[in-house]
PDB file of N, CA and C in Angstrom:
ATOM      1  N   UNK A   1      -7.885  26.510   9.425  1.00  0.00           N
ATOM      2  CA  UNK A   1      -7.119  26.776   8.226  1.00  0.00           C
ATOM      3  C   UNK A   1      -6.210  25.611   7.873  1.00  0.00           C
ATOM      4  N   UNK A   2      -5.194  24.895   8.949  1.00  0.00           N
ATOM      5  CA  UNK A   2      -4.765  23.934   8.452  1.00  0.00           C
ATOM      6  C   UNK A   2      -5.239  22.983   8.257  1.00  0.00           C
ATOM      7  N   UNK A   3      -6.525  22.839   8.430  1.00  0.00           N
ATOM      8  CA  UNK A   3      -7.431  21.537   8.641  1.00  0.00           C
ATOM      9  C   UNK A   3      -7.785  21.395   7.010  1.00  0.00           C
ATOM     10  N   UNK A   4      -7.896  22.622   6.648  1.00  0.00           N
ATOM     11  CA  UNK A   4      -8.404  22.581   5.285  1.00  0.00           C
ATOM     12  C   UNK A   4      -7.235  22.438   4.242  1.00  0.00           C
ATOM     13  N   UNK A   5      -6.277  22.727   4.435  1.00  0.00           N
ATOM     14  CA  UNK A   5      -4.899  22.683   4.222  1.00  0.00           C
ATOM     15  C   UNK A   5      -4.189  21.555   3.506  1.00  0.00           C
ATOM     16  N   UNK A   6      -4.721  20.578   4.975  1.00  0.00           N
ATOM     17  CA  UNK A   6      -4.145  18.823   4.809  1.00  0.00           C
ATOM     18  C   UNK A   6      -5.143  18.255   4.474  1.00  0.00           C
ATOM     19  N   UNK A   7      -6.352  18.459   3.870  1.00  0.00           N
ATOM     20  CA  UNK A   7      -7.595  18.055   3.897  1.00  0.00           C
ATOM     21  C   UNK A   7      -7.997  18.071   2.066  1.00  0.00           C
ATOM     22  N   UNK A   8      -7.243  18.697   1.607  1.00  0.00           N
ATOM     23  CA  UNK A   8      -7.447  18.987   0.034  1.00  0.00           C
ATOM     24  C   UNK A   8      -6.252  18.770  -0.727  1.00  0.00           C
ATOM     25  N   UNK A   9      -6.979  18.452  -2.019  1.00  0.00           N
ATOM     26  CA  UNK A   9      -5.927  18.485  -3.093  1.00  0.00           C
ATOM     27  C   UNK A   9      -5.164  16.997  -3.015  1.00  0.00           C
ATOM     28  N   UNK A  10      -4.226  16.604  -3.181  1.00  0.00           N
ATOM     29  CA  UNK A  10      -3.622  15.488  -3.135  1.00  0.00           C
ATOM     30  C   UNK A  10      -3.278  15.076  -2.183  1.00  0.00           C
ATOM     31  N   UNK A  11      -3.161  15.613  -1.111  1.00  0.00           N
ATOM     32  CA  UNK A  11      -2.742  14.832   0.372  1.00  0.00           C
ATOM     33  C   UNK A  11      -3.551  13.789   0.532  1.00  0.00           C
ATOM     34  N   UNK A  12      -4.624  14.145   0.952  1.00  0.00           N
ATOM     35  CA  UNK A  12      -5.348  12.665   1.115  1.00  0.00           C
ATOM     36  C   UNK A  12      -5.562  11.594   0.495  1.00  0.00           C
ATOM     37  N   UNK A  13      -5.111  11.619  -0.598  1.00  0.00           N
ATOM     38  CA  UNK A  13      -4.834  10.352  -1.728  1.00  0.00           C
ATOM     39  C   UNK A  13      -3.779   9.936  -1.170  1.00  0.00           C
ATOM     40  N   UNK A  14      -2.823  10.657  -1.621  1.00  0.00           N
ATOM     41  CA  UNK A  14      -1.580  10.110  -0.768  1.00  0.00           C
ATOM     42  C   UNK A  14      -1.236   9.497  -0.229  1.00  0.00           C
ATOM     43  N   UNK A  15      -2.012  10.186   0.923  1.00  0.00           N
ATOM     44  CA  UNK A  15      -2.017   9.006   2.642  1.00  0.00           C
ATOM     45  C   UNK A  15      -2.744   8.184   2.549  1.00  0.00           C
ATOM     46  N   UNK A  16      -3.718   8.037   1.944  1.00  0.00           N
ATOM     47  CA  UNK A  16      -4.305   6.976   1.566  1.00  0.00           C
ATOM     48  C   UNK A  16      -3.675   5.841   1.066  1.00  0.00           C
ATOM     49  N   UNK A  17      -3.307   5.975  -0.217  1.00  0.00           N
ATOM     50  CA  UNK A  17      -1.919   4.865  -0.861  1.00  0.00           C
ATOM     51  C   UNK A  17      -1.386   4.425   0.518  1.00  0.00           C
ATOM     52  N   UNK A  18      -0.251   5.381   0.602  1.00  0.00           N
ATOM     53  CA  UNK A  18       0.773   5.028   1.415  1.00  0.00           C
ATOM     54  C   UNK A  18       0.370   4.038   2.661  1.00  0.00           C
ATOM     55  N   UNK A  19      -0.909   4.384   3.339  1.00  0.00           N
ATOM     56  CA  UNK A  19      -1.740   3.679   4.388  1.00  0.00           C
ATOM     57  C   UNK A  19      -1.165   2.095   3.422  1.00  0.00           C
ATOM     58  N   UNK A  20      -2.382   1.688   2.626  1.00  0.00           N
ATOM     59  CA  UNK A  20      -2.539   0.964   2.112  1.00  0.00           C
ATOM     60  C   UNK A  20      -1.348  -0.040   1.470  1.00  0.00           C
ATOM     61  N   UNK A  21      -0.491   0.643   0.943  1.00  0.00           N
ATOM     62  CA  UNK A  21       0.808   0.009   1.016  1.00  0.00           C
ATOM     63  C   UNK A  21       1.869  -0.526   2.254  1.00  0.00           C
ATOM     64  N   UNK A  22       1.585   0.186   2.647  1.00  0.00           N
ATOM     65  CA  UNK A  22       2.178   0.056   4.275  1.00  0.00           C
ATOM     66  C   UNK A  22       1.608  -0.906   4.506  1.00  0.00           C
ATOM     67  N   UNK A  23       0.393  -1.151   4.833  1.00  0.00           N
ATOM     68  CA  UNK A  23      -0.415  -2.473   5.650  1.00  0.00           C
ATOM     69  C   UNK A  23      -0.589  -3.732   4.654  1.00  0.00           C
ATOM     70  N   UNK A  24      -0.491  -3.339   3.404  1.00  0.00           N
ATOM     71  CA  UNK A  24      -0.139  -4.469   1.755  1.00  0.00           C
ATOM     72  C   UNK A  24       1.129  -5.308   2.077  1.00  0.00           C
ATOM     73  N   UNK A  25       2.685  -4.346   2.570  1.00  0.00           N
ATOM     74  CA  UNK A  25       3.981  -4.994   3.044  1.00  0.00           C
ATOM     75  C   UNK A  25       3.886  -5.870   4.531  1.00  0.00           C
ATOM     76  N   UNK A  26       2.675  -5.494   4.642  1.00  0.00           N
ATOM     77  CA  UNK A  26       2.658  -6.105   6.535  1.00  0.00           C
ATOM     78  C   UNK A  26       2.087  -7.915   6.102  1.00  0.00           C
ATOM     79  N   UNK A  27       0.774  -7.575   5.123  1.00  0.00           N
ATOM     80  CA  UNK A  27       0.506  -9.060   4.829  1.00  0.00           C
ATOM     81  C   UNK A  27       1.372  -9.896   4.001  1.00  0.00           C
ATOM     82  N   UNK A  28       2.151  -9.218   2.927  1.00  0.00           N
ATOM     83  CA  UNK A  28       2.735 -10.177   1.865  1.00  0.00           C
ATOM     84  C   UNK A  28       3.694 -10.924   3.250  1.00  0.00           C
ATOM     85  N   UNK A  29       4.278  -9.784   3.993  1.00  0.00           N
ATOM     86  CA  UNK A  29       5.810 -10.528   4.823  1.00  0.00           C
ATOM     87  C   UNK A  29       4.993 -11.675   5.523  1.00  0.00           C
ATOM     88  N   UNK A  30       3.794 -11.612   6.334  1.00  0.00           N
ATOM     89  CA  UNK A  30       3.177 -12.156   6.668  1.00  0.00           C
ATOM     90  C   UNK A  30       3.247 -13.447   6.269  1.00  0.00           C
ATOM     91  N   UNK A  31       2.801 -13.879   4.933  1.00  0.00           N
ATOM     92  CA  UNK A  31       2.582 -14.921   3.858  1.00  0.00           C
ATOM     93  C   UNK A  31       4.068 -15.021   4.066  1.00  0.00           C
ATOM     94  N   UNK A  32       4.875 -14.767   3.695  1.00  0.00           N
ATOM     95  CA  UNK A  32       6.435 -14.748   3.514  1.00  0.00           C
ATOM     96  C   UNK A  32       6.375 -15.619   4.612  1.00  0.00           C
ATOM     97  N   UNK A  33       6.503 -15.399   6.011  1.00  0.00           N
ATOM     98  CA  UNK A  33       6.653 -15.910   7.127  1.00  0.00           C
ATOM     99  C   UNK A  33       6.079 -16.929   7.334  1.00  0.00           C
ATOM    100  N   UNK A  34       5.475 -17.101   6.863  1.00  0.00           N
ATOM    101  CA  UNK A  34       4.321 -18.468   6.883  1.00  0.00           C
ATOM    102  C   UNK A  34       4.435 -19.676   5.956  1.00  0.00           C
ATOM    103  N   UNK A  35       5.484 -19.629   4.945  1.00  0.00           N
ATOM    104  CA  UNK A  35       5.619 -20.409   3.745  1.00  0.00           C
ATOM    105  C   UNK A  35       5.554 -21.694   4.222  1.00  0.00           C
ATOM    106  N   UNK A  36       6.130 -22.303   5.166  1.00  0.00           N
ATOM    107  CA  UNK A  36       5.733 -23.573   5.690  1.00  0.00           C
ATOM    108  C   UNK A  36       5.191 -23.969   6.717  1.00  0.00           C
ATOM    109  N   UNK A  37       4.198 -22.854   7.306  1.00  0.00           N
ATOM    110  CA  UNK A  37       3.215 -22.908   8.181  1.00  0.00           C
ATOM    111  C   UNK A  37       1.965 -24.093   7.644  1.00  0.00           C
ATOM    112  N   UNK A  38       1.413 -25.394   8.388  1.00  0.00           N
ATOM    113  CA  UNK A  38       0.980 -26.334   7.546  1.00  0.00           C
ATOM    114  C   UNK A  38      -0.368 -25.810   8.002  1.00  0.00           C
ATOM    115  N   UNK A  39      -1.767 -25.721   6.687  1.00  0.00           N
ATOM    116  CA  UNK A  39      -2.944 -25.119   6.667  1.00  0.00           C
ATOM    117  C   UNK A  39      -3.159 -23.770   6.644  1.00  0.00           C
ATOM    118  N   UNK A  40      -1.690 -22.825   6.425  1.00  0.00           N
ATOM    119  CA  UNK A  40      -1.893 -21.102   6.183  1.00  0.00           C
ATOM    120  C   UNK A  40      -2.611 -21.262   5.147  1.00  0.00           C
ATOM    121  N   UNK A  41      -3.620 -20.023   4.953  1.00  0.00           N
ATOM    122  CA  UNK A  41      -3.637 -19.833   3.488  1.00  0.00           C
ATOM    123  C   UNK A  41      -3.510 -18.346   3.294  1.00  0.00           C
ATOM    124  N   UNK A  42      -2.485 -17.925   2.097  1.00  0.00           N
ATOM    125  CA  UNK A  42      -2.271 -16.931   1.630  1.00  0.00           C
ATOM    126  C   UNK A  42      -3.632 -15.878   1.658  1.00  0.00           C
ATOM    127  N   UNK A  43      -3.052 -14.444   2.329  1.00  0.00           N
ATOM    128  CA  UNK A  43      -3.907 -13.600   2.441  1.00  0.00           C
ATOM    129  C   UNK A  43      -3.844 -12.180   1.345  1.00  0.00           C
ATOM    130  N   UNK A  44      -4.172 -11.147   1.114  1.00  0.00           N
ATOM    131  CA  UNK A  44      -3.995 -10.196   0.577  1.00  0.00           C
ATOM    132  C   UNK A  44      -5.167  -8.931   0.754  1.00  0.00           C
ATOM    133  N   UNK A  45      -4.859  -7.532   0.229  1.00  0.00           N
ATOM    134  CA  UNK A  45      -5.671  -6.783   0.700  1.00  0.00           C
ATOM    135  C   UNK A  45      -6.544  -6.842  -0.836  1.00  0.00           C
ATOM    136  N   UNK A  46      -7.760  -6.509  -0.471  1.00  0.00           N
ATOM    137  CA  UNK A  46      -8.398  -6.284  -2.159  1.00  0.00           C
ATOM    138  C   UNK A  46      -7.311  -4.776  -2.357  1.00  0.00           C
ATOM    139  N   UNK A  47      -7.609  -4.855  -3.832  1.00  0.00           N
ATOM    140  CA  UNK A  47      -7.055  -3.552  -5.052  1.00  0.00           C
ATOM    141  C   UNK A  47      -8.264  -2.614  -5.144  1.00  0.00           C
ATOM    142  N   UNK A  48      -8.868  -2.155  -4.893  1.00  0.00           N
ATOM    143  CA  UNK A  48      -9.943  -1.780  -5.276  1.00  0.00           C
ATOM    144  C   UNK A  48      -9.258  -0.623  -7.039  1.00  0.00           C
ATOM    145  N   UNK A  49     -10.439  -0.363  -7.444  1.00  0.00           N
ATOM    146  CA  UNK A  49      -9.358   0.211  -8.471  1.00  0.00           C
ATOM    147  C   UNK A  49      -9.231   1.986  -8.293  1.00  0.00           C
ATOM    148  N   UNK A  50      -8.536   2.556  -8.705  1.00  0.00           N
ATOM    149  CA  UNK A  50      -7.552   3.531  -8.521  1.00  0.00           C
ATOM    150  C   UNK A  50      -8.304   4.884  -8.139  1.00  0.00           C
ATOM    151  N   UNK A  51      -9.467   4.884  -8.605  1.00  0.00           N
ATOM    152  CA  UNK A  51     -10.199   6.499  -8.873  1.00  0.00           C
ATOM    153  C   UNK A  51     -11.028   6.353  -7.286  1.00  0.00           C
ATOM    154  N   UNK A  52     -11.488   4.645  -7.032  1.00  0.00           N
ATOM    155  CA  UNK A  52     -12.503   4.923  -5.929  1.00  0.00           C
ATOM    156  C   UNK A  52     -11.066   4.881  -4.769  1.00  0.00           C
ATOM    157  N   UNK A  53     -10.207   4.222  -4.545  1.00  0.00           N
ATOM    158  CA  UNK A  53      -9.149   4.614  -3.872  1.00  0.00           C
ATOM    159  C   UNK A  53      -9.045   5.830  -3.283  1.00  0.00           C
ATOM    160  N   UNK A  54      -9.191   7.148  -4.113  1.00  0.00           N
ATOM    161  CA  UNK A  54      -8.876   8.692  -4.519  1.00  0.00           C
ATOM    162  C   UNK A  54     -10.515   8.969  -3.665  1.00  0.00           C
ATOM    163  N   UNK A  55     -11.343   8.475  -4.323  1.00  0.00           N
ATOM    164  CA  UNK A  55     -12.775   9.527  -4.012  1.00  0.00           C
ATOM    165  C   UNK A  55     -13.206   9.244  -2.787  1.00  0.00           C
ATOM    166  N   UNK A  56     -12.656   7.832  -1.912  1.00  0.00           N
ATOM    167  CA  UNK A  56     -13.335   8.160  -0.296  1.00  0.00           C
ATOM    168  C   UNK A  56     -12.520   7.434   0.558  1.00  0.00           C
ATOM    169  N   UNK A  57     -12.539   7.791   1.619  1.00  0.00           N
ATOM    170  CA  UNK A  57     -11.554   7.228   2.392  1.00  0.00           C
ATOM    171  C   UNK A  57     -11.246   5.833   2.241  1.00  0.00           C
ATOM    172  N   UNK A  58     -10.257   5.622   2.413  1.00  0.00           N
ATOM    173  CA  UNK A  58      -9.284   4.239   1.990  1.00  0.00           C
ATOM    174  C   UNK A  58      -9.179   3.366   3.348  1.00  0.00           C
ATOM    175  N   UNK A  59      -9.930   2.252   3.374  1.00  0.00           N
ATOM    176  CA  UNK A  59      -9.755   0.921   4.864  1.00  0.00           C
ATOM    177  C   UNK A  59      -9.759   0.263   4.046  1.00  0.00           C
ATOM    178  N   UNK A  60      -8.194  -0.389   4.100  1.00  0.00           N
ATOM    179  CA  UNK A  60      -7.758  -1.745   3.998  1.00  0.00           C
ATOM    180  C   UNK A  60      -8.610  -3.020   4.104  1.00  0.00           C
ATOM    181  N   UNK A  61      -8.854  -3.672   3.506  1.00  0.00           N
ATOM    182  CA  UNK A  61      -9.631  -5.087   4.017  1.00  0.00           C
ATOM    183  C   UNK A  61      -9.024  -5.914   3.878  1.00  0.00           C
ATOM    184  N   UNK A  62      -8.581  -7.232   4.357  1.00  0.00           N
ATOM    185  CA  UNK A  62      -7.561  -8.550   4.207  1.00  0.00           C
ATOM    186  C   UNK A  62      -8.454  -9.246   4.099  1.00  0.00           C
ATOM    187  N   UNK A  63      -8.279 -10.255   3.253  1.00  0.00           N
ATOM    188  CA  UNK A  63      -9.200 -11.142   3.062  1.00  0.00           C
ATOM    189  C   UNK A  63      -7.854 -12.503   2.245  1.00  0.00           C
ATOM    190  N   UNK A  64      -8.449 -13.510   1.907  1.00  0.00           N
ATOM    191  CA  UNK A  64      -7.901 -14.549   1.384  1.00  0.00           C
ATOM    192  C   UNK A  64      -7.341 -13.867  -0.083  1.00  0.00           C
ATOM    193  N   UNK A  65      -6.311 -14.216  -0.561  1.00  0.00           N
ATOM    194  CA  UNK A  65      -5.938 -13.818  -2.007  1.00  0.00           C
ATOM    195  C   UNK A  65      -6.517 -14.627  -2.990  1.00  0.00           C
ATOM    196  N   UNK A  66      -6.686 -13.335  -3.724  1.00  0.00           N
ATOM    197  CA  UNK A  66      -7.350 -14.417  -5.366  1.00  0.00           C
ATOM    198  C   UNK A  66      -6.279 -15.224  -5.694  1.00  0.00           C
ATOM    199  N   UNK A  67      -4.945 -14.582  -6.256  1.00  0.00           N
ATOM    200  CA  UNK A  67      -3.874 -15.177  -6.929  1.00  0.00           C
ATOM    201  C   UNK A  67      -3.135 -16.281  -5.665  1.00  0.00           C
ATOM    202  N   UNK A  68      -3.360 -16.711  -5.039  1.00  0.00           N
ATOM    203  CA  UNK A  68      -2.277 -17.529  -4.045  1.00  0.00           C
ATOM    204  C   UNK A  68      -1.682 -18.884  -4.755  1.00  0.00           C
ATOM    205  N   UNK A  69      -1.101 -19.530  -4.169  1.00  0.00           N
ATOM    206  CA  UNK A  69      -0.269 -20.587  -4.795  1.00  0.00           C
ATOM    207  C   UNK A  69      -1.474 -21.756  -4.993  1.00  0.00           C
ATOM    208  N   UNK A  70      -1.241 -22.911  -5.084  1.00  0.00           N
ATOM    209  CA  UNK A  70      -1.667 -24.331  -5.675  1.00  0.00           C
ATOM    210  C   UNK A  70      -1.713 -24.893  -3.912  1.00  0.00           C
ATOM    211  N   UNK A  71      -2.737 -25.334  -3.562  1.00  0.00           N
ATOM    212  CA  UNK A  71      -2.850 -26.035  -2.195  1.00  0.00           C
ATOM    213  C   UNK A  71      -1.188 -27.106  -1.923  1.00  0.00           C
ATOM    214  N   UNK A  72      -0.982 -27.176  -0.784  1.00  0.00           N
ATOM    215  CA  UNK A  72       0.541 -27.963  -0.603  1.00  0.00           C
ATOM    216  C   UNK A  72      -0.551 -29.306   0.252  1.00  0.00           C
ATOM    217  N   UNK A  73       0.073 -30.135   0.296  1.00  0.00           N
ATOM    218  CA  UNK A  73      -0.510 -31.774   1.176  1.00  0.00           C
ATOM    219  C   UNK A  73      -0.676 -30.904   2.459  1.00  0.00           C
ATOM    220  N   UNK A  74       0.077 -29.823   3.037  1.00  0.00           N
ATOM    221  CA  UNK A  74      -0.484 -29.277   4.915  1.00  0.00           C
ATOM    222  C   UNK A  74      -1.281 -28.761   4.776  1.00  0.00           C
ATOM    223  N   UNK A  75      -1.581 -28.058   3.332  1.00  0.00           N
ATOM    224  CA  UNK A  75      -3.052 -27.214   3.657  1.00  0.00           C
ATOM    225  C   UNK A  75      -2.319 -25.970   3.087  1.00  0.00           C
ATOM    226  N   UNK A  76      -1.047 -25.738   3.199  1.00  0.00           N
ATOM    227  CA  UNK A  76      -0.923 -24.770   3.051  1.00  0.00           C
ATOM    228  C   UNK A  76      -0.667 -24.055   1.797  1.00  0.00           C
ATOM    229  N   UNK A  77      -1.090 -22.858   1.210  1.00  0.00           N
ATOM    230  CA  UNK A  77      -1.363 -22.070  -0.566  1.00  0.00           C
ATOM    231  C   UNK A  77       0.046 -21.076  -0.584  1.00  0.00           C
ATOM    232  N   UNK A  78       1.102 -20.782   0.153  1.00  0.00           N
ATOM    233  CA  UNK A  78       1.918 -19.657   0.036  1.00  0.00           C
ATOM    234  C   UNK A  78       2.441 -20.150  -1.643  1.00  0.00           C
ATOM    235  N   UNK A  79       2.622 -19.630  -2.262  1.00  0.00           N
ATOM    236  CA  UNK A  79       4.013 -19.063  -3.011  1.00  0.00           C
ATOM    237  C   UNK A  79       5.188 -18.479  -3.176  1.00  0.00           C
ATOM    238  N   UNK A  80       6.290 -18.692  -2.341  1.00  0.00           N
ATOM    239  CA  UNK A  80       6.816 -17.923  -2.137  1.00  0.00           C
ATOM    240  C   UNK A  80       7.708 -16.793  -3.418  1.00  0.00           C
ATOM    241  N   UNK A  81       7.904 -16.983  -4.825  1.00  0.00           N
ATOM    242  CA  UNK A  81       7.871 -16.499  -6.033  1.00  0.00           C
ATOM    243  C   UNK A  81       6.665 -15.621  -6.106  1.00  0.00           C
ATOM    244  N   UNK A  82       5.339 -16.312  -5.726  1.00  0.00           N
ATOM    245  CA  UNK A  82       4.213 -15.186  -6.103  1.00  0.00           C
ATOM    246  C   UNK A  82       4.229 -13.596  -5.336  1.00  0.00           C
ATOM    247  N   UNK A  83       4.775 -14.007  -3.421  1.00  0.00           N
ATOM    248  CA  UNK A  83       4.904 -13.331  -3.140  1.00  0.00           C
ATOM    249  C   UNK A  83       5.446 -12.720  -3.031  1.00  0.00           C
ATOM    250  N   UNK A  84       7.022 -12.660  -3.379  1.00  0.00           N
ATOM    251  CA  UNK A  84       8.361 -12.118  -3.636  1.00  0.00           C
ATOM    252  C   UNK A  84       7.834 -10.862  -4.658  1.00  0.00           C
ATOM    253  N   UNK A  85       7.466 -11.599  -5.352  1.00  0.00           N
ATOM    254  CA  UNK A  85       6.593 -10.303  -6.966  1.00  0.00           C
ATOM    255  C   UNK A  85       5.637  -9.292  -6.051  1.00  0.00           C
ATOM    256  N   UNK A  86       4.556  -9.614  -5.860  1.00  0.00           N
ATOM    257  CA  UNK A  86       3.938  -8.550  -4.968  1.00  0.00           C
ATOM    258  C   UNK A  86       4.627  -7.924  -3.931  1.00  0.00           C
ATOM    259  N   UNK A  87       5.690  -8.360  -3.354  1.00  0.00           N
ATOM    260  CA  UNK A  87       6.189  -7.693  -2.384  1.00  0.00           C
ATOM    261  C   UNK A  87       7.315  -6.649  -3.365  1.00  0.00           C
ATOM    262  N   UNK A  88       7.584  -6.948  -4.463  1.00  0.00           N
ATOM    263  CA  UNK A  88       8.774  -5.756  -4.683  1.00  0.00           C
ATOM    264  C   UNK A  88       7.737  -5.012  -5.572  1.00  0.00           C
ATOM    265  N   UNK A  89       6.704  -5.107  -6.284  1.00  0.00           N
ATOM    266  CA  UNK A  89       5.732  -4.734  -6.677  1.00  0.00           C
ATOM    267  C   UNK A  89       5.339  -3.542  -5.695  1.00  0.00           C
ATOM    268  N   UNK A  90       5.012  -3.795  -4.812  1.00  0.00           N
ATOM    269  CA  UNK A  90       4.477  -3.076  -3.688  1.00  0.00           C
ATOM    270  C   UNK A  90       5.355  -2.034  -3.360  1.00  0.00           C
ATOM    271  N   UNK A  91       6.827  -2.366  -2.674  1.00  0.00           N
ATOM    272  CA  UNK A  91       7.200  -1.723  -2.289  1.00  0.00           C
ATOM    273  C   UNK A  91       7.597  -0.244  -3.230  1.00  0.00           C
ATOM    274  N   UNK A  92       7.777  -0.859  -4.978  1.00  0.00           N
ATOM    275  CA  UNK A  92       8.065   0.189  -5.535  1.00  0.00           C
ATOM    276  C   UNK A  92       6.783   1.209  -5.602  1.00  0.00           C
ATOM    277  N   UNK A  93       5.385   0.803  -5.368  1.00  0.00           N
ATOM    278  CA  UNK A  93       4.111   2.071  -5.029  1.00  0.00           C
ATOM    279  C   UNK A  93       4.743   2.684  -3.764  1.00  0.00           C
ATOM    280  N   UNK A  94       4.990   1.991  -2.710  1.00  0.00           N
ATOM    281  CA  UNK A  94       4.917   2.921  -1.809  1.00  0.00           C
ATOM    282  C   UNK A  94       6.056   4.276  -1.586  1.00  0.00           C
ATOM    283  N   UNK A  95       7.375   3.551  -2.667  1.00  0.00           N
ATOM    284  CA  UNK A  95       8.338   4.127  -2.516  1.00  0.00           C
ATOM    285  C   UNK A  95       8.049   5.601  -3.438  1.00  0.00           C
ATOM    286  N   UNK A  96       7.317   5.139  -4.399  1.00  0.00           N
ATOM    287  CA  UNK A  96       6.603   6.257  -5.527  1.00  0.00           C
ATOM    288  C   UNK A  96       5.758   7.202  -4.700  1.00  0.00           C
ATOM    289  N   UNK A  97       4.475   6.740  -3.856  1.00  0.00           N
ATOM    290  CA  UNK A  97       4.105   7.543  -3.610  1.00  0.00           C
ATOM    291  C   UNK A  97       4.487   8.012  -2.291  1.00  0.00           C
ATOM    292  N   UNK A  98       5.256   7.564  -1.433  1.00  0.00           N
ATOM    293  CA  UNK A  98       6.468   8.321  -0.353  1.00  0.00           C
ATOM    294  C   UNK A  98       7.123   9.481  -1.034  1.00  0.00           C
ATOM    295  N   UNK A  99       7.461   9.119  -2.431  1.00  0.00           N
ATOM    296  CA  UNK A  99       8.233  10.261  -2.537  1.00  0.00           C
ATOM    297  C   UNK A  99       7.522  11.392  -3.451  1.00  0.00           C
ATOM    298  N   UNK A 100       6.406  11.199  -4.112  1.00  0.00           N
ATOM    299  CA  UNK A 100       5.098  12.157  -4.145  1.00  0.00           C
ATOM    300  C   UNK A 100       4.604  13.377  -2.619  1.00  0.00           C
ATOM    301  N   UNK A 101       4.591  12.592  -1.703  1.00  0.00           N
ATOM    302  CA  UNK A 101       4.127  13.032  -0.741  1.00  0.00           C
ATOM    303  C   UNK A 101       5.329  13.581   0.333  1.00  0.00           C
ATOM    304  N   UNK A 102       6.611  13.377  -0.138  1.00  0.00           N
ATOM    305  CA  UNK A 102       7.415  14.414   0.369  1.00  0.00           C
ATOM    306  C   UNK A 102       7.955  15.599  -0.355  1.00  0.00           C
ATOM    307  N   UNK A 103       7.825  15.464  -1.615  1.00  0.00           N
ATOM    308  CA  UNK A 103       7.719  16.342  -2.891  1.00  0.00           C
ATOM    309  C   UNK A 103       6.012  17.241  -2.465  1.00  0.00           C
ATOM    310  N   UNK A 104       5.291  16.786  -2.131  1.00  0.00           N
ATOM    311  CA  UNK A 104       3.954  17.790  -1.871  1.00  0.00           C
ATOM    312  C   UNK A 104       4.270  18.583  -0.328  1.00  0.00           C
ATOM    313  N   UNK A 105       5.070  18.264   0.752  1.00  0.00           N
ATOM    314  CA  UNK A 105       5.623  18.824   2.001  1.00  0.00           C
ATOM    315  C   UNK A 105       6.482  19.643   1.283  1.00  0.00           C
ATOM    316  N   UNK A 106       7.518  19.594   0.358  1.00  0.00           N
ATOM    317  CA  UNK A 106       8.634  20.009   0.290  1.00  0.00           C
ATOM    318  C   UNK A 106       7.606  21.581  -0.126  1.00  0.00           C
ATOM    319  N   UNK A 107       7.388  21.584  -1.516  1.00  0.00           N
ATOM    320  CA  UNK A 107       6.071  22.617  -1.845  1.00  0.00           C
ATOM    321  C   UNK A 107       6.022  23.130  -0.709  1.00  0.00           C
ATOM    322  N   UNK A 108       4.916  22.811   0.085  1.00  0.00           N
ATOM    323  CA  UNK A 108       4.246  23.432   0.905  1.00  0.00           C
ATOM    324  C   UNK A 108       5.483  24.337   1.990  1.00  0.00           C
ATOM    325  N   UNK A 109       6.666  23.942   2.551  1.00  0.00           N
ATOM    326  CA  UNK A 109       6.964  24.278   3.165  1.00  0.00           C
ATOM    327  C   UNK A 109       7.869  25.446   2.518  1.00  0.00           C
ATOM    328  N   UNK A 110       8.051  25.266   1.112  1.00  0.00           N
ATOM    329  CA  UNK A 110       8.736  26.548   0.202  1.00  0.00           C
ATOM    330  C   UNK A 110       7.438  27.495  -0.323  1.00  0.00           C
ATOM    331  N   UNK A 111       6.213  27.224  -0.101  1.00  0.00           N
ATOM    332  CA  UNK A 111       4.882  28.145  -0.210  1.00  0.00           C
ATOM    333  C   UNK A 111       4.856  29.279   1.452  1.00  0.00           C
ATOM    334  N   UNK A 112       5.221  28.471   2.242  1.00  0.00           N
ATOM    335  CA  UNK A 112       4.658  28.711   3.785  1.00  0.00           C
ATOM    336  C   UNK A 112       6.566  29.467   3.719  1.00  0.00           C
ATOM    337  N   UNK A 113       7.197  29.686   3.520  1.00  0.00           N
ATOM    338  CA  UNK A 113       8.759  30.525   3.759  1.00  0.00           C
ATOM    339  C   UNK A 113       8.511  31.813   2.517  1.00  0.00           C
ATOM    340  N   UNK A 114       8.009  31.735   1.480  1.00  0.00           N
ATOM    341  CA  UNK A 114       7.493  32.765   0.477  1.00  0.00           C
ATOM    342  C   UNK A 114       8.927  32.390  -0.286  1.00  0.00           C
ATOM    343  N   UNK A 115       9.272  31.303  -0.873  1.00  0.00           N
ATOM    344  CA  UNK A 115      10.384  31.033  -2.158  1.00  0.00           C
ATOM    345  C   UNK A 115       9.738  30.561  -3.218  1.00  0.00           C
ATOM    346  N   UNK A 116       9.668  31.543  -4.416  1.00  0.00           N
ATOM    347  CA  UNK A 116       9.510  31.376  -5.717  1.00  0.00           C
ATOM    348  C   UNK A 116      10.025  30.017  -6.230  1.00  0.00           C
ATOM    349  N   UNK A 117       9.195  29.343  -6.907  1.00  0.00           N
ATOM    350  CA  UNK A 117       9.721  27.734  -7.529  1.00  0.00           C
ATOM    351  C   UNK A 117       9.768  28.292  -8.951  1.00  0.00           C
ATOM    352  N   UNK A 118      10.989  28.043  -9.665  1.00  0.00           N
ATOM    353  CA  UNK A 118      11.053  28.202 -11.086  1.00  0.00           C
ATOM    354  C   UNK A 118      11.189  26.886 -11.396  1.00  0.00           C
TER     355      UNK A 118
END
């Protein structure tokens, strides 16, 4: 019963995002950290777009970024402006859908006590 529970409806989108954002803030800081690392090159997760996100399970892939900076003489592509943007970019999805997905607990746990939502 609870399997089916956490298994439908918007949860699993959810966690999905949130996955995905979560491990999105792990690479930008990454790049961040690396700005004068000589021969980094800027990484990122693909976007895939929004509906296939939703319709099957969500794995992250890292791969090289499309958008990265202009090659530097070490080799190295960071931006640190480019990534500053994706990183507050980011964080405001995850903060959106963090708070989607404690707004869908909150529900559930005023469904599961029997309190009327007006």
């Amino acid at each position: 019963m609870l399997n089916r529970l956490f298994s439908a409806g918007s949860l699993p989108g959810l966690e999905s995002m949130l996955t995905y954002a979560s491990r999105r803030q792990w690479v930008i800081a990454t790049n961040i950290a690396n700005v004068d690392t000589v021969g980094y090159k800027t990484r990122d997760l693909a976007e895939p777009d929004f509906r296939k996100q939703l319709a099957q399970a969500f794995s992250p892939r890292e791969g090289l970024a499309a958008d990265a900076g202009s090659l530097k003489p070490g080799g190295n592509n960071v931006d640190l402006e480019i990534e500053m943007a994706k990183m507050v970019k980011n964080s405001a999805l995850h903060s959106t859908v963090a708070t989607l997905l404690a707004n869908q607990f909150m529900l559930l746990r005023e469904a599961i006590a029997g309190h009327v939502i007006s």
